[in-house]
C-alpha atoms as a PDB file:
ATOM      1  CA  UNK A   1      18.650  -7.899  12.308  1.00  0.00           C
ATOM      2  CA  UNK A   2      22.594  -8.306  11.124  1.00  0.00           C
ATOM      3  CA  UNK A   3      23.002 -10.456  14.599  1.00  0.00           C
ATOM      4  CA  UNK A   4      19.780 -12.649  13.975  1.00  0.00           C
ATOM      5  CA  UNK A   5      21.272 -13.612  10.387  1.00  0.00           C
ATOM      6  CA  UNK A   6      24.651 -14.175  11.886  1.00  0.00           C
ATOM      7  CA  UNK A   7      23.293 -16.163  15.026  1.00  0.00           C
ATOM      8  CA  UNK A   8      20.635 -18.083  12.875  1.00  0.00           C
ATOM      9  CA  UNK A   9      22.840 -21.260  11.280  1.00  0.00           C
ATOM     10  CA  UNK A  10      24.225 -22.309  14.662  1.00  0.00           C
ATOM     11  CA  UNK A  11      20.271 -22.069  16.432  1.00  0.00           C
ATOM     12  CA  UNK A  12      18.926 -24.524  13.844  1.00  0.00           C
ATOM     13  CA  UNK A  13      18.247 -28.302  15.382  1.00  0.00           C
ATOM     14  CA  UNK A  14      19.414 -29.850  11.980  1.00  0.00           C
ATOM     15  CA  UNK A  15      23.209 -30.056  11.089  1.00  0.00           C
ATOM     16  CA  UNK A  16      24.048 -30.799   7.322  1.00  0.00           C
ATOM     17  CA  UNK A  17      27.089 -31.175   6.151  1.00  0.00           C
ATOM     18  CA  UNK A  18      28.066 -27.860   4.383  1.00  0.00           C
ATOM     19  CA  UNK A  19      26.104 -26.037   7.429  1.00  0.00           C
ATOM     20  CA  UNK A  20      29.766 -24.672   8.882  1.00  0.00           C
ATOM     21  CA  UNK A  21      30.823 -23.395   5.062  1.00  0.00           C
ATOM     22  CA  UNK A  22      27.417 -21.930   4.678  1.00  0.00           C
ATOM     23  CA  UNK A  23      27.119 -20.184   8.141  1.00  0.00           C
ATOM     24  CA  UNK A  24      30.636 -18.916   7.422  1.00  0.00           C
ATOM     25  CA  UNK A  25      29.439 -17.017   4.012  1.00  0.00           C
ATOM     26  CA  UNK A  26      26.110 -15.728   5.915  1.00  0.00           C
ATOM     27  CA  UNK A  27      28.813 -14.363   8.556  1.00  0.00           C
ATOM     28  CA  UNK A  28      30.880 -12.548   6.245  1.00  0.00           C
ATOM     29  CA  UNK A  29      27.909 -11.531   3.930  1.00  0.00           C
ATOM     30  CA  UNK A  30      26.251  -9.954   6.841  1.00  0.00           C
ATOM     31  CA  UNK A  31      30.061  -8.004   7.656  1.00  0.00           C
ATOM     32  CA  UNK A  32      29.790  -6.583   4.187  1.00  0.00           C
ATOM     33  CA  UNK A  33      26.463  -5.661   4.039  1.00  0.00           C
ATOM     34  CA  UNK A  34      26.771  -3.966   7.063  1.00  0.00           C
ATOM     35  CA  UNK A  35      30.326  -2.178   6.228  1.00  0.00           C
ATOM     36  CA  UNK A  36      28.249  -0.923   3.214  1.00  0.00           C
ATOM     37  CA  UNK A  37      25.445   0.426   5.393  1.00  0.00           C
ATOM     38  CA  UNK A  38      28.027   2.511   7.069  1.00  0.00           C
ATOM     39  CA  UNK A  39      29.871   3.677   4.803  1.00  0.00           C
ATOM     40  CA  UNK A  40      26.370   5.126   2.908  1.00  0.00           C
ATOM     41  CA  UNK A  41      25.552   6.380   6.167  1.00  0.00           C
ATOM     42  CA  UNK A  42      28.813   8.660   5.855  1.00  0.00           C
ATOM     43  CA  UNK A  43      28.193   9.277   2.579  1.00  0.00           C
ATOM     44  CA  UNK A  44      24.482  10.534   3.110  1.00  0.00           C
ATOM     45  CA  UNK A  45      26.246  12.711   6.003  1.00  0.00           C
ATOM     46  CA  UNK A  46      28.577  14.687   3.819  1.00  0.00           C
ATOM     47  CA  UNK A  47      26.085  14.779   1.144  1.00  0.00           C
ATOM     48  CA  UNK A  48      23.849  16.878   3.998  1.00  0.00           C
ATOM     49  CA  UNK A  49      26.772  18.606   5.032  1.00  0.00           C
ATOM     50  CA  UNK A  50      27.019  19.820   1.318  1.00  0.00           C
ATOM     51  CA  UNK A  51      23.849  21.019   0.550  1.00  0.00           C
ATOM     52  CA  UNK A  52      23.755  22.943   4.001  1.00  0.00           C
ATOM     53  CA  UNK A  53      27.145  25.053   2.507  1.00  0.00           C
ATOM     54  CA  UNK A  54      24.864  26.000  -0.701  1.00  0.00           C
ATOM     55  CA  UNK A  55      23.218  29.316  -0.949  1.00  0.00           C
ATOM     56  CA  UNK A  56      19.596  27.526  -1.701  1.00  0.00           C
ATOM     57  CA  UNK A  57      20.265  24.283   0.230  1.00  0.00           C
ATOM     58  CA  UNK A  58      18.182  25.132   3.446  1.00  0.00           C
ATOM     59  CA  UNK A  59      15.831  26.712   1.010  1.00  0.00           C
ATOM     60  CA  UNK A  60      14.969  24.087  -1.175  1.00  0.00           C
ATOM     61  CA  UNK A  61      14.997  21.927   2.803  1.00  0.00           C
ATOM     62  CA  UNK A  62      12.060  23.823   3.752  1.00  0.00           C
ATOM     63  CA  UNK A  63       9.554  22.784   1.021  1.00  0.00           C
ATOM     64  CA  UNK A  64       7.921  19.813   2.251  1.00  0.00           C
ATOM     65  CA  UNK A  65       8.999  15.887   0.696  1.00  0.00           C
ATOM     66  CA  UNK A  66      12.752  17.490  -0.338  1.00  0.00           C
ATOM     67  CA  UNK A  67      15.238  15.423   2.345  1.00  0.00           C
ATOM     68  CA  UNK A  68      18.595  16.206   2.059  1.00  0.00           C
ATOM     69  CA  UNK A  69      19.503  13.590  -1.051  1.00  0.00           C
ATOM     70  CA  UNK A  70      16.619  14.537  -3.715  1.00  0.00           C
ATOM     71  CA  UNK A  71      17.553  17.948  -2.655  1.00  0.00           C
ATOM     72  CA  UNK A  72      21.148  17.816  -3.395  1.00  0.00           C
ATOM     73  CA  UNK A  73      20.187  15.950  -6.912  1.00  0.00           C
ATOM     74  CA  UNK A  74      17.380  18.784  -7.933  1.00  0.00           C
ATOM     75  CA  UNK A  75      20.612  20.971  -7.459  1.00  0.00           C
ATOM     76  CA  UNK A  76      22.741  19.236  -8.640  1.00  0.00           C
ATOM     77  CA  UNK A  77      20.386  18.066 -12.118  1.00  0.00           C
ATOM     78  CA  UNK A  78      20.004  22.155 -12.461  1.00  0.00           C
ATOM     79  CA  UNK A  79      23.141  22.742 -12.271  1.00  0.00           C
ATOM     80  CA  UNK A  80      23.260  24.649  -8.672  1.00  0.00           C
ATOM     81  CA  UNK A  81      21.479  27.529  -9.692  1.00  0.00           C
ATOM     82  CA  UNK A  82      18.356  28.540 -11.971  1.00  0.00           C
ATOM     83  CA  UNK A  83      20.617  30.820 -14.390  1.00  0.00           C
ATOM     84  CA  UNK A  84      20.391  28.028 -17.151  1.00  0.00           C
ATOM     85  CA  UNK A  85      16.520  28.609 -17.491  1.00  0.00           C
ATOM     86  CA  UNK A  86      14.830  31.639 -19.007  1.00  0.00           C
ATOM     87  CA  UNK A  87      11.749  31.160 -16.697  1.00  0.00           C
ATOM     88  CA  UNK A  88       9.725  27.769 -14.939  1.00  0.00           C
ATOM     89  CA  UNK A  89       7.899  27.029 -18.116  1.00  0.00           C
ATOM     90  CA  UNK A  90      11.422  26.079 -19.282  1.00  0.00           C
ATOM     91  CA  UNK A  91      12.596  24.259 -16.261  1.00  0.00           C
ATOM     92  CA  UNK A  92       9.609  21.854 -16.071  1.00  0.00           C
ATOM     93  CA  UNK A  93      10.051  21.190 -19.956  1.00  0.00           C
ATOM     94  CA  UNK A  94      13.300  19.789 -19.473  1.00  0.00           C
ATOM     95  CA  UNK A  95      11.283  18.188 -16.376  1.00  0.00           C
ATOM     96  CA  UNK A  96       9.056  16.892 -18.640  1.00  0.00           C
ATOM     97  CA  UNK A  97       6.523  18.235 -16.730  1.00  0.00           C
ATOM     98  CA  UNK A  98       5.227  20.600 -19.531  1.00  0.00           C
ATOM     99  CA  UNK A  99       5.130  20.273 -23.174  1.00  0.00           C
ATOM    100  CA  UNK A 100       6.613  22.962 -25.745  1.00  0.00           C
ATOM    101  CA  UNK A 101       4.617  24.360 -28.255  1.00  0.00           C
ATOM    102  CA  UNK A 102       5.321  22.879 -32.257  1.00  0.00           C
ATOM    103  CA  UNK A 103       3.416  25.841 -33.752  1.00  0.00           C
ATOM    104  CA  UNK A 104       3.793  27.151 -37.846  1.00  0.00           C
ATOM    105  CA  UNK A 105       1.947  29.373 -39.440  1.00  0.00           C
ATOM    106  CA  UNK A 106      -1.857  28.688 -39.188  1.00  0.00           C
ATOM    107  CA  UNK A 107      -1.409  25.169 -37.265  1.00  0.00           C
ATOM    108  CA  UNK A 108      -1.466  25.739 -33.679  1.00  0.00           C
ATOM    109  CA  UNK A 109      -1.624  23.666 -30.379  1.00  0.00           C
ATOM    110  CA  UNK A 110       1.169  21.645 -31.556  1.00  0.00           C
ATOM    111  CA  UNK A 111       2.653  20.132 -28.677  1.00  0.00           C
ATOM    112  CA  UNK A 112       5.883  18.167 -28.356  1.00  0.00           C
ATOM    113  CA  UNK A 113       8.407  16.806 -25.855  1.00  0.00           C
ATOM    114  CA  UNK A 114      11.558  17.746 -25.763  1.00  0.00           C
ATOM    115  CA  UNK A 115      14.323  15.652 -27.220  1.00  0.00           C
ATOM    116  CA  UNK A 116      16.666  16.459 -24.185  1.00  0.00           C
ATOM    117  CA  UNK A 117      15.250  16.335 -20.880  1.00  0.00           C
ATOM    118  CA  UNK A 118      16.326  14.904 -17.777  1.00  0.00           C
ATOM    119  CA  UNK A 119      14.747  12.588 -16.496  1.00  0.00           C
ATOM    120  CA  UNK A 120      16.144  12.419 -13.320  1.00  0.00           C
ATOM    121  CA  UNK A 121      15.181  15.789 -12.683  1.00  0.00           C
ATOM    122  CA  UNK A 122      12.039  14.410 -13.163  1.00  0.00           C
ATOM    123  CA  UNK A 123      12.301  11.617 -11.121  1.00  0.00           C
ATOM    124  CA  UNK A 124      13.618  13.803  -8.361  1.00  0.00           C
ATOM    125  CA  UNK A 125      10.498  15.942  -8.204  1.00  0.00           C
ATOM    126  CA  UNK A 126       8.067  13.353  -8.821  1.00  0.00           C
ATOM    127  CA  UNK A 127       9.313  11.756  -5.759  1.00  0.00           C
ATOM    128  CA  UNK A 128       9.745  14.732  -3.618  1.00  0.00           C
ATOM    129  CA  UNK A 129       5.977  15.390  -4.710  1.00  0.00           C
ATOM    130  CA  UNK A 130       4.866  11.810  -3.807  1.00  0.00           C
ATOM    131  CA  UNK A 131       6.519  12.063  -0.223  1.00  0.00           C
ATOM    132  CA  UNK A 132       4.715  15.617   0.089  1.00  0.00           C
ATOM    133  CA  UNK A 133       1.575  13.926  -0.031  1.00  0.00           C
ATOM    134  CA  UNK A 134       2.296  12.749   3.721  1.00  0.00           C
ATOM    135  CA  UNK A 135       3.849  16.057   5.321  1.00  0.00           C
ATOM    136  CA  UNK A 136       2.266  18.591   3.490  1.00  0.00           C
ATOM    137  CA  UNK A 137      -1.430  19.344   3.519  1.00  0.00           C
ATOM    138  CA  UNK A 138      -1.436  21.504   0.717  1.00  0.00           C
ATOM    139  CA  UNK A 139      -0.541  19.234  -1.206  1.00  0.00           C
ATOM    140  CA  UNK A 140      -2.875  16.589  -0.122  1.00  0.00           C
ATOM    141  CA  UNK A 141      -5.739  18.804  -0.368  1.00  0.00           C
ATOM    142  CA  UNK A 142      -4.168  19.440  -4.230  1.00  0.00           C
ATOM    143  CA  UNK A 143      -3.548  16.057  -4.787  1.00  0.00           C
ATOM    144  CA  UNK A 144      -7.386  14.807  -3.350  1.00  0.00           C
ATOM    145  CA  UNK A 145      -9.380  17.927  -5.894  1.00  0.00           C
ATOM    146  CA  UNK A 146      -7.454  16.205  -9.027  1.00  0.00           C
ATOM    147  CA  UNK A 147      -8.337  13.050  -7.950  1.00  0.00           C
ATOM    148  CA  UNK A 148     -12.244  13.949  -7.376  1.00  0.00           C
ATOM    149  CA  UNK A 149     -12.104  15.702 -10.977  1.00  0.00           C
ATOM    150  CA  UNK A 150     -11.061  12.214 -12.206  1.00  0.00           C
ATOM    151  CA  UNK A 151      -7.454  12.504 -12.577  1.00  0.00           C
ATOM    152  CA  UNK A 152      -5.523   9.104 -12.057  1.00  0.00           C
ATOM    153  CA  UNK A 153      -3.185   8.725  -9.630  1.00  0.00           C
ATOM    154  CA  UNK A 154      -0.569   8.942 -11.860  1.00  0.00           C
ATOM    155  CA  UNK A 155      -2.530  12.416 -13.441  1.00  0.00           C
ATOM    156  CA  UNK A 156      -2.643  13.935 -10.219  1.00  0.00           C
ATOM    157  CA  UNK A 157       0.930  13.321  -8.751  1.00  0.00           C
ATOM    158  CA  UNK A 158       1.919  14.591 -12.408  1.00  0.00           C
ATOM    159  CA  UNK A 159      -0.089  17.753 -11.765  1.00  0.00           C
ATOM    160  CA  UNK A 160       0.940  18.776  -8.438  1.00  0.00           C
ATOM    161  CA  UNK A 161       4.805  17.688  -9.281  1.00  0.00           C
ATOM    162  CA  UNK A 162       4.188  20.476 -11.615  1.00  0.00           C
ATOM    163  CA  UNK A 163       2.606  22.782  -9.749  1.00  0.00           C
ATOM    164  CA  UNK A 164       5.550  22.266  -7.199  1.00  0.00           C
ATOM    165  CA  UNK A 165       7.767  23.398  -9.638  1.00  0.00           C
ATOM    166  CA  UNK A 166       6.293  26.781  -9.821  1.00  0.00           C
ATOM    167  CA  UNK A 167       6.756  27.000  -6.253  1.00  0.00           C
ATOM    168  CA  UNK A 168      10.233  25.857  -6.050  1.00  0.00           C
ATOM    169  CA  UNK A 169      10.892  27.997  -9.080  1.00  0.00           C
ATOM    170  CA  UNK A 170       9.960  31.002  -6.722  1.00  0.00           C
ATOM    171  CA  UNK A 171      11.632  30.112  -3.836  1.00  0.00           C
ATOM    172  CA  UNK A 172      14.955  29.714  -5.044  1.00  0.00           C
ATOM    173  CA  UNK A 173      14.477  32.507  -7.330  1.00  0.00           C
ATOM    174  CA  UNK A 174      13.552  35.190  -4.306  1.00  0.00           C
ATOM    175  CA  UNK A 175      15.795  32.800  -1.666  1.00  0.00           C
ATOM    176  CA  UNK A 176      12.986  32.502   0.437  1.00  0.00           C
ATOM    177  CA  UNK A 177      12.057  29.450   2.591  1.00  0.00           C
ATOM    178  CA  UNK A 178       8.477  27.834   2.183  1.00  0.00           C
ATOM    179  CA  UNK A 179       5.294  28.820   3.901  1.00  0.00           C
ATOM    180  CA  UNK A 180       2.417  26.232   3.989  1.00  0.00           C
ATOM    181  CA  UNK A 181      -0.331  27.816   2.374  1.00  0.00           C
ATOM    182  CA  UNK A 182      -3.810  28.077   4.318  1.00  0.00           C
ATOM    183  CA  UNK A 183      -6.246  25.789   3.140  1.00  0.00           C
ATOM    184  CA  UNK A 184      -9.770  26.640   2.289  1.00  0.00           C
ATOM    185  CA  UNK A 185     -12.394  23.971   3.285  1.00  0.00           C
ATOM    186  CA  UNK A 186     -15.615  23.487   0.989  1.00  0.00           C
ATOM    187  CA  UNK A 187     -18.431  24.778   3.083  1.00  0.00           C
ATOM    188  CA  UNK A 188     -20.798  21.987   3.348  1.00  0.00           C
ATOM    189  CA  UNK A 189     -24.531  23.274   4.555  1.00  0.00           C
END
């Protein structure tokens, strides 16, 4: 693609007059651009090289949708480790991914969102859920039974980002790699 754009001003029939200043910028545009592209190709490499020195890096690589970037930013957005969070209730409030409870005295069901929570922690697992949708069929066949309940698309992703979270929660917690779960077809008579 780089060597269409840089071949493309001298292949065209018509010659204007600021053609050769113009082909020049496309030229060196296209040298940048593609300096860039390598040098976020080495950074992507040492960013994978990281995450494969941490104690939960291969774990976290094993659940389905986490590549080695939105793995290194859940990580990194928890702080390496789960020792900041009492239990995963508390991780996916700061997720956003579950509201606390507001309750005093006799009013109850009180819910709130947090002031502080990350939002690129949510980000991170909303996306890892979305690209789950495609590898995992767990979490298709989750994804599909919120949908048929009515859930929007938005709803749904919502709901199995969270119910992701309790898996990731014990995964990292007993360092143990995930195992696709086997799924259980409706019987149709």
């Amino acid at each position: 693609m780089a060597k269409a754009a840089v071949d493309a001003p001298g292949a065209q029939a018509t010659a204007l007059p600021s053609q050769q200043d113009g082909s020049m910028l496309v030229v060196k545009l296209v040298a940048t651009i593609m300096a860039i592209d390598n040098e976020l190709a080495g950074i992507d490499a040492q960013i994978a090289a990281h995450l494969r020195r941490h104690q939960d890096g291969d774990v976290l690589l094993s659940m389905p949708g986490f590549g080695p970037i939105l793995a290194a930013t859940f990580l990194a957005q928890i702080g390496g480790s789960l020792d900041a969070f009492d239990d995963v209730g508390r991780l996916a409030s700061v997720a956003d991914l579950a509201p606390v409870p507001r309750d005093s005295g006799r009013i109850s069901g009180n819910l709130h969102r947090l002031r502080h929570l990350d939002r690129r922690l949510l980000r991170t697992c909303y996306l890892a859920a979305l690209s789950s949708l495609n590898s995992s069929p767990a979490s298709r066949a989750f994804y599909n039974r919120n949908r048929a309940e009515g859930k929007s698309h938005k709803q749904a992703l919502i709901a199995l980002t969270r119910r992701r979270m309790n898996v990731i929660w014990a995964m990292l917690r007993d360092h143990a790699p995930y195992v696709e779960p086997a799924i259980s077809l409706p019987i149709t008579a």
